[in-house]
Protein backbone atom coordinates (compact mmCIF):
# COMPACT_ATOMS: atom_id res chain seq x y z
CA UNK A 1 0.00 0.00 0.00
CA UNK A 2 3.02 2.47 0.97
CA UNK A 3 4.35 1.87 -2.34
CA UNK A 4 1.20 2.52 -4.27
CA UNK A 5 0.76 5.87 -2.34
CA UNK A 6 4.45 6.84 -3.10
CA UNK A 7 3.82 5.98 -6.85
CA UNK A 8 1.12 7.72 -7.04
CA UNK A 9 2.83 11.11 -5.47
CA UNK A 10 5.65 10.83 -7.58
CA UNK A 11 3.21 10.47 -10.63
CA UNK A 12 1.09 13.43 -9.23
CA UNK A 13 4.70 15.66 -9.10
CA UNK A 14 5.85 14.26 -12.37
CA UNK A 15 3.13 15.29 -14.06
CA UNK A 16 2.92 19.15 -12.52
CA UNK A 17 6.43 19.59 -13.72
CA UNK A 18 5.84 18.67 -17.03
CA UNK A 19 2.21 20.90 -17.48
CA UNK A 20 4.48 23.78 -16.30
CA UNK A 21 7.53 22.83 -18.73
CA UNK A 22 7.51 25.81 -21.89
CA UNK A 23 6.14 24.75 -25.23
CA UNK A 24 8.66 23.70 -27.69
CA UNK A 25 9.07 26.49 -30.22
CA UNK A 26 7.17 25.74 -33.28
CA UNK A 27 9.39 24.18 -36.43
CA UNK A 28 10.20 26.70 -39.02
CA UNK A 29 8.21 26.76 -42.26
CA UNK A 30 9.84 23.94 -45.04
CA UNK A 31 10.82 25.80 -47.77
CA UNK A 32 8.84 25.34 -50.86
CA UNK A 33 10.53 22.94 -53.18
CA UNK A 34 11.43 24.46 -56.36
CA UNK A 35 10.50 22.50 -59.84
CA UNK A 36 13.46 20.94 -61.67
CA UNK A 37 14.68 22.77 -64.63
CA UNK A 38 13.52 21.78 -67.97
CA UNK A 39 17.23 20.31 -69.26
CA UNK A 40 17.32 18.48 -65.99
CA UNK A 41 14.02 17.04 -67.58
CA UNK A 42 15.05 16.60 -70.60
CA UNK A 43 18.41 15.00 -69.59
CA UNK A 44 16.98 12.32 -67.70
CA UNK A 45 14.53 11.34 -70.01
CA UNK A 46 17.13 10.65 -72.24
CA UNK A 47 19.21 8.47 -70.01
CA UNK A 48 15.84 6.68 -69.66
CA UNK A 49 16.12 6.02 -72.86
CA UNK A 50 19.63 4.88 -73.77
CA UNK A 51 19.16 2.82 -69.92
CA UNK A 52 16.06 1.16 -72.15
CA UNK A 53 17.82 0.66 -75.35
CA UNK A 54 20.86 -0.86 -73.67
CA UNK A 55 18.58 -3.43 -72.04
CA UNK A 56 16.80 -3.93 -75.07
CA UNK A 57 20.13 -5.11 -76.60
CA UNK A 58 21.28 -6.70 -73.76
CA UNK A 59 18.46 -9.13 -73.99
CA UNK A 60 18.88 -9.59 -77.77
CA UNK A 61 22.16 -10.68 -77.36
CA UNK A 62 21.35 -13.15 -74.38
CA UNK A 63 18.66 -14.18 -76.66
CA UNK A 64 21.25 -15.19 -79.16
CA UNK A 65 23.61 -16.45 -76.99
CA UNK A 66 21.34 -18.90 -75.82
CA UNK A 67 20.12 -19.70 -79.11
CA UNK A 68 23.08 -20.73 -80.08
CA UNK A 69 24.44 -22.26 -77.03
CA UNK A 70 20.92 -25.07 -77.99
CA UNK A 71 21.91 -25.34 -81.41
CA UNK A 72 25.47 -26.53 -80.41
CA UNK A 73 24.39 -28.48 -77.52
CA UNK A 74 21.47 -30.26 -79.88
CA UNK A 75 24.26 -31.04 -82.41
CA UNK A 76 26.43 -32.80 -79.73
């Protein structure tokens, strides 16, 4: 019982401290994001599209390779 008294009296003092504790100082406004310039654009859409055509070969040429790696391995 003593310690439930004593828990709740530190609870009681604990909790007056903190309602008398200063706000926290509000966060400063983000600042607004500004729009990527139109070469930036431009720029990366063209990576995206040498990134696509280099994958579009890539898998040509695996095609290929394993095309012929069956044709060798079905004349053996």
């Amino acid at each position: 019982m003593k310690n439930t008294i004593a828990t709740l009296i530190a609870g009681l003092f604990a909790s007056a401290a903190f309602a008398q504790a200063p706000a926290p100082a509000p966060a400063p406004a983000a600042a607004p994001a500004t729009p990527p310039a139109k070469a930036d654009v431009k720029e990366a859409k063209a990576d995206a599209k040498a990134d696509v055509k280099e994958t579009k070969a890539d898998a040509k040429h695996a095609k290929k390779a394993a095309h012929k790696d069956a044709t060798v391995a079905a004349a053996k």
